[in-house]
Protein backbone atom coordinates (compact mmCIF):
# COMPACT_ATOMS: atom_id res chain seq x y z
CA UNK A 1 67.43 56.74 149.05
CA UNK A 2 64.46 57.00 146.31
CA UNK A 3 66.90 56.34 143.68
CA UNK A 4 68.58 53.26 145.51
CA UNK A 5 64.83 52.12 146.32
CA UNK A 6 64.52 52.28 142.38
CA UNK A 7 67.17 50.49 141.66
CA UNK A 8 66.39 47.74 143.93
CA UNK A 9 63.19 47.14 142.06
CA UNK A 10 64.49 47.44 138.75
CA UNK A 11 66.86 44.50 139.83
CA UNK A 12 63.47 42.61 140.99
CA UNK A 13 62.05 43.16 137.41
CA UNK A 14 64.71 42.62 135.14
CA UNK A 15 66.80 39.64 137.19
CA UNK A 16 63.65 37.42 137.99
CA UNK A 17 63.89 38.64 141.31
CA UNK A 18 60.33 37.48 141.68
CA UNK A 19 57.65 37.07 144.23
CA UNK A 20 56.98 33.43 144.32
CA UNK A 21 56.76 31.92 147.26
CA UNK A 22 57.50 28.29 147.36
CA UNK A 23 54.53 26.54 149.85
CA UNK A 24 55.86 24.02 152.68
CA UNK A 25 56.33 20.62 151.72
CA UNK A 26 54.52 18.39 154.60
CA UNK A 27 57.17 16.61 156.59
CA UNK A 28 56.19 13.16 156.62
CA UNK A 29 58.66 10.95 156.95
CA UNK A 30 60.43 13.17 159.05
CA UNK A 31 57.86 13.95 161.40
CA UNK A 32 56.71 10.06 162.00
CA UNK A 33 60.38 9.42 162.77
CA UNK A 34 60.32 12.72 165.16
CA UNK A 35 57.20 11.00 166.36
CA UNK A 36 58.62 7.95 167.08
CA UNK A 37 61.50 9.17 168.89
CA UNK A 38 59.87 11.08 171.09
CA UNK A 39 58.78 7.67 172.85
CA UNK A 40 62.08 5.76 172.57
CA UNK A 41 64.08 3.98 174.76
CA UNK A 42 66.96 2.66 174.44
CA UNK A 43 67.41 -0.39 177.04
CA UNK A 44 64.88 1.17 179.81
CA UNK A 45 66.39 4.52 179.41
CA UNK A 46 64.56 7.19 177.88
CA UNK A 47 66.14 9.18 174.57
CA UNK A 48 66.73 12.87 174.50
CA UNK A 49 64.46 15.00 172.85
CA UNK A 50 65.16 15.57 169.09
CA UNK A 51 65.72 19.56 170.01
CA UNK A 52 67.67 18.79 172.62
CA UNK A 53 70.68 21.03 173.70
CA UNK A 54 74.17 19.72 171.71
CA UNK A 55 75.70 18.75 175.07
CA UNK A 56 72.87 16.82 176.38
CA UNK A 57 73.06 15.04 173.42
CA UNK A 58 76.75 14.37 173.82
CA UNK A 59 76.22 13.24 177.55
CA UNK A 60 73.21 10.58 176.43
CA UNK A 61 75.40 9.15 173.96
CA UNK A 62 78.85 9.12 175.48
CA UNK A 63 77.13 6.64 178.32
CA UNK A 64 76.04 4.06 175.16
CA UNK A 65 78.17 1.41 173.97
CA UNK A 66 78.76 1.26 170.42
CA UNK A 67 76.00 -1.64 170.33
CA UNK A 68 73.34 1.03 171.90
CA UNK A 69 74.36 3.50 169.53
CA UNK A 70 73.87 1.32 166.27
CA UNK A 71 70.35 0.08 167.57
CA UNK A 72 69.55 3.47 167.59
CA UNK A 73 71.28 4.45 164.72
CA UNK A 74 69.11 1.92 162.94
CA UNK A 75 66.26 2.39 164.41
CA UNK A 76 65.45 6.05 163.89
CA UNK A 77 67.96 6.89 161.28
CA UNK A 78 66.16 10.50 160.11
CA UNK A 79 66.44 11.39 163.84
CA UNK A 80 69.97 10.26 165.19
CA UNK A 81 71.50 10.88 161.27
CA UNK A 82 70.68 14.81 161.70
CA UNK A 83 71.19 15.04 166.00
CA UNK A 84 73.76 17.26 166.54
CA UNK A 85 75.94 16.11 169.75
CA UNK A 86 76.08 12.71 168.55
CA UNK A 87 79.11 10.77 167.53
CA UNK A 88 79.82 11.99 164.10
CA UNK A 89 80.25 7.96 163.13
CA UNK A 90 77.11 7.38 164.34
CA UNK A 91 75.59 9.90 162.08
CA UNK A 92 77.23 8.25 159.31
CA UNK A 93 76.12 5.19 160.25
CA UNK A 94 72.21 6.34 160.65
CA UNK A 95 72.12 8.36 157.18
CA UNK A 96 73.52 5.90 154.36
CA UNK A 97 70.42 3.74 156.10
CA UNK A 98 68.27 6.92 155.61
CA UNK A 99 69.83 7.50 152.26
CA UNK A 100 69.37 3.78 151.03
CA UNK A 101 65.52 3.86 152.04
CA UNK A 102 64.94 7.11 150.59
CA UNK A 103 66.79 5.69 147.24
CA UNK A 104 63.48 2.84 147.62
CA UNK A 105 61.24 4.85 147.91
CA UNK A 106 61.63 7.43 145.28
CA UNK A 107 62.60 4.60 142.72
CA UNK A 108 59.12 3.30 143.53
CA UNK A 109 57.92 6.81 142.84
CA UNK A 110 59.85 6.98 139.54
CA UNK A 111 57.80 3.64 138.11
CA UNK A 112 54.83 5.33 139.73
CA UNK A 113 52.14 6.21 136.47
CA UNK A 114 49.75 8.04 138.68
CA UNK A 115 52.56 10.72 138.78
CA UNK A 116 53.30 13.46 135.50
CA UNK A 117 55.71 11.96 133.83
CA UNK A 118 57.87 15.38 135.37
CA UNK A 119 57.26 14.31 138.86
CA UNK A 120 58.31 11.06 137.67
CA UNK A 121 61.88 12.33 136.05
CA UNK A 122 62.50 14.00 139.61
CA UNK A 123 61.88 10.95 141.45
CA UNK A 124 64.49 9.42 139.57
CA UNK A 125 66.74 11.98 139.56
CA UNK A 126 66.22 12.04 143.48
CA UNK A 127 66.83 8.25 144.03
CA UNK A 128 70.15 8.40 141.99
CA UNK A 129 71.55 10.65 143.84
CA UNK A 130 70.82 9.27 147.38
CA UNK A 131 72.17 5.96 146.35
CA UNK A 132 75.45 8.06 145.04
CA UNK A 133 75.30 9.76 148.81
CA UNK A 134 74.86 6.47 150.45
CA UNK A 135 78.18 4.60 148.38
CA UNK A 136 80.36 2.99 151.17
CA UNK A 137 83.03 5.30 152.54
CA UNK A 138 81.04 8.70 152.12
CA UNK A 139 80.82 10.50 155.21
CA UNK A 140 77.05 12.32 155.49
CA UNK A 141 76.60 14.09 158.52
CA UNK A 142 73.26 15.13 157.67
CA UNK A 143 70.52 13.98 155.48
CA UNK A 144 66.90 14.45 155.36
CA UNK A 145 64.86 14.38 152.75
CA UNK A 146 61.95 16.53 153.15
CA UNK A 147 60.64 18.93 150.44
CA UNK A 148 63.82 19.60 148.33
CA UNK A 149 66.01 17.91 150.74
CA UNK A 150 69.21 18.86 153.08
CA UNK A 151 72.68 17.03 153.25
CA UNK A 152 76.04 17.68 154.83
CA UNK A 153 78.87 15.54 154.10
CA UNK A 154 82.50 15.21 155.68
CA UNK A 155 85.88 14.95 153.97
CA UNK A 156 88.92 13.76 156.34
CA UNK A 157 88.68 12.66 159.98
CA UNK A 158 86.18 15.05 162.26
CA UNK A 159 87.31 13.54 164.86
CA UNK A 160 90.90 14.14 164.98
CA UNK A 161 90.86 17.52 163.03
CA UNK A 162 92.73 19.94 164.66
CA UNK A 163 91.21 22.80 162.34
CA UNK A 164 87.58 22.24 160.30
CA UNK A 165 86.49 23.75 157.10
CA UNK A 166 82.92 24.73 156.67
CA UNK A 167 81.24 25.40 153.07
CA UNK A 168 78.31 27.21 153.24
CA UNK A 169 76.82 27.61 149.81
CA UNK A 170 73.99 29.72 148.09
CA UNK A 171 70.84 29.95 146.32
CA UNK A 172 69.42 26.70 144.50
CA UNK A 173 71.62 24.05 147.12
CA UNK A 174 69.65 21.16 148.00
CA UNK A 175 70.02 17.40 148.41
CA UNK A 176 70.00 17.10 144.80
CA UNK A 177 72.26 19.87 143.61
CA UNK A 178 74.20 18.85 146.60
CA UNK A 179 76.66 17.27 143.82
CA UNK A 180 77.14 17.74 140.36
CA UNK A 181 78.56 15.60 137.78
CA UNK A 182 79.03 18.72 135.69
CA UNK A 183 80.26 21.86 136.43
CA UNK A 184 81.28 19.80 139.33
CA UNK A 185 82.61 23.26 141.63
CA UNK A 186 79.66 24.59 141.30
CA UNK A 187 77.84 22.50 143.64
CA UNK A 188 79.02 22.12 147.74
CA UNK A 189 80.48 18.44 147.27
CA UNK A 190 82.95 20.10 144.90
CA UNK A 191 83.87 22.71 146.55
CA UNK A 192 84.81 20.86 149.66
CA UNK A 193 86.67 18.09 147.34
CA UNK A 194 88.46 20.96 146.12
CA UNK A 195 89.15 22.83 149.17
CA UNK A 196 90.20 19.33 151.40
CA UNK A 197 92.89 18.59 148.51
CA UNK A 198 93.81 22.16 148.92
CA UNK A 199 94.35 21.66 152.30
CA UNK A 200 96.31 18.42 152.55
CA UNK A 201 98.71 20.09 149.69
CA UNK A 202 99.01 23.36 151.77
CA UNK A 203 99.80 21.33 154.68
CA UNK A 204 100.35 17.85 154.61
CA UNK A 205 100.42 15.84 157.65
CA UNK A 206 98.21 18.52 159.61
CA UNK A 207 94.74 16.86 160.79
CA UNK A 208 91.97 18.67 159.17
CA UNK A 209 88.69 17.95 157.98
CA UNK A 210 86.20 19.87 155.24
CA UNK A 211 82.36 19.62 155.52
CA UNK A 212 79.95 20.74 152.47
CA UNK A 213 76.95 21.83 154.33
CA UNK A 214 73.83 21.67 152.75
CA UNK A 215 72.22 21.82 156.29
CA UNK A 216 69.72 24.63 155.41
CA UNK A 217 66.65 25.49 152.81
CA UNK A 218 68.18 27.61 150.59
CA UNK A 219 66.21 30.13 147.89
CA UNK A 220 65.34 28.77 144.24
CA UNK A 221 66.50 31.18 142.51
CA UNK A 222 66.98 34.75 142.22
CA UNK A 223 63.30 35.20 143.90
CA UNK A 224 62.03 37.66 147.19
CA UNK A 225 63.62 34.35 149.19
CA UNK A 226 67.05 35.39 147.82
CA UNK A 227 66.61 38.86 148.21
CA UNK A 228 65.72 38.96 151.99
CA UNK A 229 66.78 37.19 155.66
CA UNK A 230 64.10 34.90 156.42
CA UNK A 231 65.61 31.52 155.27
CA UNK A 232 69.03 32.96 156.40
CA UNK A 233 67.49 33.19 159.64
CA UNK A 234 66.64 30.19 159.82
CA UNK A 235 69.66 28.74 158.32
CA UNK A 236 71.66 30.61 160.58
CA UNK A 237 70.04 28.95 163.49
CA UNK A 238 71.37 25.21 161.82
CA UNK A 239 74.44 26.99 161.49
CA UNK A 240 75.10 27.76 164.83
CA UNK A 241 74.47 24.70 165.96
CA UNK A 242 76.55 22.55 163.56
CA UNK A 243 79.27 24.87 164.86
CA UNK A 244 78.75 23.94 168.60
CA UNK A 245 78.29 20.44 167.79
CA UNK A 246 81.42 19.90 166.41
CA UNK A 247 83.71 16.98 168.28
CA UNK A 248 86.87 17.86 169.93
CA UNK A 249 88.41 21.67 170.38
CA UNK A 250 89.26 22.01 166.75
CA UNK A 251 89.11 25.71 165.52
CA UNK A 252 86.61 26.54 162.91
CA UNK A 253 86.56 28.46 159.50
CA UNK A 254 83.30 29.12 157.63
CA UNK A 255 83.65 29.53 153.67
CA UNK A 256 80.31 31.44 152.99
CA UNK A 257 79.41 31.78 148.99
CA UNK A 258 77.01 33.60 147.62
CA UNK A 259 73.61 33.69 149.72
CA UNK A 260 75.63 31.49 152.14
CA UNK A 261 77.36 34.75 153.18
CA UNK A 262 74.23 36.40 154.30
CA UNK A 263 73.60 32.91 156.51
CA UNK A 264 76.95 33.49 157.86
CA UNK A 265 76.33 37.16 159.07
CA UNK A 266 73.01 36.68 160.29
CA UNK A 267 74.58 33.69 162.61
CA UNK A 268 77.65 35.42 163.19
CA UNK A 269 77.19 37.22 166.60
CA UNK A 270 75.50 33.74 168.34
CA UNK A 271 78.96 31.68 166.69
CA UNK A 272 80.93 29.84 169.34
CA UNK A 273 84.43 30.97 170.05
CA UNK A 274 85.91 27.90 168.30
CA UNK A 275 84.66 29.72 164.59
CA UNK A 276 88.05 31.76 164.48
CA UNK A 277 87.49 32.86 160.47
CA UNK A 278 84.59 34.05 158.54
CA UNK A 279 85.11 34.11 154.75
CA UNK A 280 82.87 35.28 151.92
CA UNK A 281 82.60 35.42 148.63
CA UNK A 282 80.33 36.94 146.15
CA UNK A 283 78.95 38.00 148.43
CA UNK A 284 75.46 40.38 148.19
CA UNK A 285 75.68 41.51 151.86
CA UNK A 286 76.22 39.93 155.47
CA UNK A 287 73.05 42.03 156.80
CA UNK A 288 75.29 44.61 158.23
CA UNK A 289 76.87 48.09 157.65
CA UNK A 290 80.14 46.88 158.52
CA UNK A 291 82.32 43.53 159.89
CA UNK A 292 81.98 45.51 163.73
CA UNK A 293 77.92 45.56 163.41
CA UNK A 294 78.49 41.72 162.62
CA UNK A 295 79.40 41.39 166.66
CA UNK A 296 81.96 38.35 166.13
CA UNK A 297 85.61 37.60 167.74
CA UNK A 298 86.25 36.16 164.16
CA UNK A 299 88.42 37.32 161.48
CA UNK A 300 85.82 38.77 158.79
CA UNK A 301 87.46 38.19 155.33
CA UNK A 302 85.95 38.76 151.77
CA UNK A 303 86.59 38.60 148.23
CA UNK A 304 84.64 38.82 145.07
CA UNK A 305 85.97 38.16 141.17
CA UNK A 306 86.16 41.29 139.23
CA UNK A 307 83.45 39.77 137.07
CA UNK A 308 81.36 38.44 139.19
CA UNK A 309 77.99 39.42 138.54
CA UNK A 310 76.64 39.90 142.06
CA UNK A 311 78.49 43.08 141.95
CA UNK A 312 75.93 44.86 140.10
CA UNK A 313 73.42 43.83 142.94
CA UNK A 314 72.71 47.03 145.02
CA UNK A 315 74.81 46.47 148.14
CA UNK A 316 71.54 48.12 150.97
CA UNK A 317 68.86 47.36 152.72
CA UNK A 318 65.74 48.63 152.10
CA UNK A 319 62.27 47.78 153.70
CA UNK A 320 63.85 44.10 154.25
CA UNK A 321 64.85 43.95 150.54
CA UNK A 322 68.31 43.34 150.28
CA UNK A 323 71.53 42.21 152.62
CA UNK A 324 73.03 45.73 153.37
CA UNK A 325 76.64 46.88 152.73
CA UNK A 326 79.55 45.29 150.36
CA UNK A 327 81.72 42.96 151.78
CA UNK A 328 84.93 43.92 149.72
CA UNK A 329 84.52 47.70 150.28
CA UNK A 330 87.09 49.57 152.59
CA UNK A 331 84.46 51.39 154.45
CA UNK A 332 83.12 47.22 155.79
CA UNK A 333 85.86 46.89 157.46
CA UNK A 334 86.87 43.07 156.38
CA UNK A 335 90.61 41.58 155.49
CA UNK A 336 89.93 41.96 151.44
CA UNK A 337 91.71 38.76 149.65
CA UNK A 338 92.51 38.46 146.31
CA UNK A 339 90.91 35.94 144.09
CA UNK A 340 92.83 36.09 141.15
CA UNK A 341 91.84 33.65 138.50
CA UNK A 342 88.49 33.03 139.72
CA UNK A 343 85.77 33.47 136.90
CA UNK A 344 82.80 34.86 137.37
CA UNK A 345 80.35 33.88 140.59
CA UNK A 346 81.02 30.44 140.57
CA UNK A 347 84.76 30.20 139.61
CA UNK A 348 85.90 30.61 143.47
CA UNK A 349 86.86 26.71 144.61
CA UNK A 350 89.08 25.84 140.91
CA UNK A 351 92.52 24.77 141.40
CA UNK A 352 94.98 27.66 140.68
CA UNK A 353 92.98 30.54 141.58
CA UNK A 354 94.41 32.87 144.52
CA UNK A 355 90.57 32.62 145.66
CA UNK A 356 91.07 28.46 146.80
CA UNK A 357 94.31 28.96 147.60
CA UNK A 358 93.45 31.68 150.44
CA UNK A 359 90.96 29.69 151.79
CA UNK A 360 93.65 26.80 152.12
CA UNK A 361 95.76 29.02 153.66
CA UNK A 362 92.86 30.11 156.19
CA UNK A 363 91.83 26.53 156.28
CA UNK A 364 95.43 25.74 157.71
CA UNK A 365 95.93 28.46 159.70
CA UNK A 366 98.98 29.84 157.51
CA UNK A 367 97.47 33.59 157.72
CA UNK A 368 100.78 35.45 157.38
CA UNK A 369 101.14 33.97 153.45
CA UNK A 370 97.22 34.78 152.13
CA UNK A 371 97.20 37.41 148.89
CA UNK A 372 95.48 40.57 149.50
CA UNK A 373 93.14 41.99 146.62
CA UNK A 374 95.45 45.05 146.64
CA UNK A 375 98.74 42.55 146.50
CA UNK A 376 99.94 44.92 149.67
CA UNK A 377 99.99 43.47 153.12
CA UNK A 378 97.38 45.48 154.77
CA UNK A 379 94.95 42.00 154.86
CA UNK A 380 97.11 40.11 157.22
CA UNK A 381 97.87 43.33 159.68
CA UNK A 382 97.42 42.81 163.09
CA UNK A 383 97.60 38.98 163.12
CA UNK A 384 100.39 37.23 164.78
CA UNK A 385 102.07 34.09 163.65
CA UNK A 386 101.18 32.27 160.92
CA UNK A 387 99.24 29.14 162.46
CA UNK A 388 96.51 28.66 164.77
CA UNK A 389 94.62 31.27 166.36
């Protein structure tokens, strides 16, 4: 234990596994449309709360007409864009508003010479991309964008899916790096792209839908937030209830990268039966000493690129440092996939790897055809069929 202890902080002083703590960003745009909302009405009738549980959400605005819903859509778009339980449409509808006044403001920000001319450079940088987020057609279930900013956006019909795709990235995922025009896997809107065309070729016809969730705070960097649970905590919690707020009875697979996979296993036990498949990769630890301490009816299944770096992270838990035992080992207990191509910690989601073409396969349902890391069968044992459930 004293020589795993050392390890551990030799990581924190030679990876930049550092202790700064970022401060809270005030939440004022946010909390003056929370503020607002708590007061609204919407023709005599008052609004839920903005905390609200997911199906009294769903019951206030299944009585609305589509008029009602687009008033308030309108009207309080940082409240009814992120409100899980409404109509996903509605959503949309409410966040390219958000998006397109948040674009205003930080262009007014970027011309701003009070401001370092750094602080400047980020404003811009902010205000392209929400006008990229808020181009006709995109789907963005969530937006919001306080301190470094969250987003969650949609690829294929929610509302008909019959199986849904969930991408829950890592460390330095906000509404900026929510996209990338280079190194474009490397970022969540990628990886969904990737993983939805996947999909479609895996199955074609089948209704399915991918979301890139950028729904939590995740660390900056390789810092003490990286290395312990609290945001994943806390993520876990937005997790759980993007999972219950899903439309329809569509089954639900969770593609956890990176930190995202400690997210995943702290929100694992409190998932809803619909999340059928848990799936990480590089993974540094789901918080557990094996997939039965994770307390979940899903299939736990892992991978990790022979040179991925994260491999050299020590795999325990010690005094809150660390996310506890390796995914991929046999003593874990989790369906080990191969990933085959993949380079390094970010190569997971490019076409031709046996890493995106797993999670298609998961995606779809087609379990009895996924490559196992030791090309034997023992991955797929004990499942029957090779769709659904």
């Amino acid at each position: 234990m004293l020589l795993a202890l050392a390890v551990v902080f030799l990581m924190l002083a030679t990876t930049g596994w550092t202790a700064v703590h970022r401060p809270e960003t005030p939440a004022a745009p946010r909390a003056l449309a929370l503020a607002a909302w708590a007061v609204a009405r919407i023709d005599g009738r008052p609004v839920p709360a903005a905390d609200a549980p997911v199906r009294t959400v769903s019951r206030f605005f299944a009585g609305l007409d589509a008029a009602q819903r687009s008033r308030l859509a309108d009207g309080y778009p940082l409240v009814v864009g992120n409100l899980d339980g409404a109509p996903a449409e509605t959503r949309y509808r409410a966040n390219r508003a958000a998006l397109t006044q948040a674009a205003r403001v930080e262009e007014d920000r970027g011309k701003d010479v009070a401001l370092t001319p750094s602080d400047r450079a980020a404003a811009i940088r902010r205000a392209h991309r929400f006008e990229s987020l808020a181009e006709p057609g995109r789907q963005i279930l969530v937006f919001d964008p306080t301190g470094s900013g969250l987003a969650a956006e949609v690829f294929g019909n929610l509302a008909a899916a019959r199986r849904v795709s969930v991408i829950v990235p890592g460390v330095d995922t906000d509404a900026v790096t929510f996209e990338r025009s280079q190194r474009r896997l490397t970022a969540p809107v990628g990886m969904a792209q990737s993983l939805y065309e996947a999909e479609r070729a895996a199955a074609p016809g089948a209704p399915s839908a991918v979301i890139a969730w950028a729904g939590y705070t995740a660390p900056t960097g390789l810092g003490v937030d990286a290395a312990t649970g609290r945001l994943a905590v806390l993520g876990a919690a937005r997790l759980e209830s993007l999972a219950a707020a899903l439309p329809g009875d569509a089954s639900v697979a969770l593609f956890c990268h990176s930190y995202g996979s400690v997210v995943c296993g702290v929100a694992a036990h409190r998932l809803p039966g619909r999340v059928t498949d848990v799936v990480v990769a590089g993974s540094p630890g789901m918080r557990a000493g094996n997939a039965a301490e994770l307390h979940t009816s899903a299939r736990v299944w892992a991978m990790r690129d022979e040179g991925d770096w994260i491999a050299d992270v020590p795999h325990l838990e010690v005094g809150g440092l660390g996310h506890g035992a390796d995914p991929v080992s046999a003593a874990f207990g989790a369906r080990v996939l191969s990933s085959a191509g993949a380079r390094s910690h970010t190569g997971y989601f490019e076409p031709g790897t046996a890493s995106l073409d797993n999670f298609a396969k998961i995606g779809t349902g087609a379990f009895g055809s996924v490559a196992c890391a030791s090309g034997a069968d023992d991955c797929r044992r004990g499942i029957s069929g090779t769709q659904g459930h």
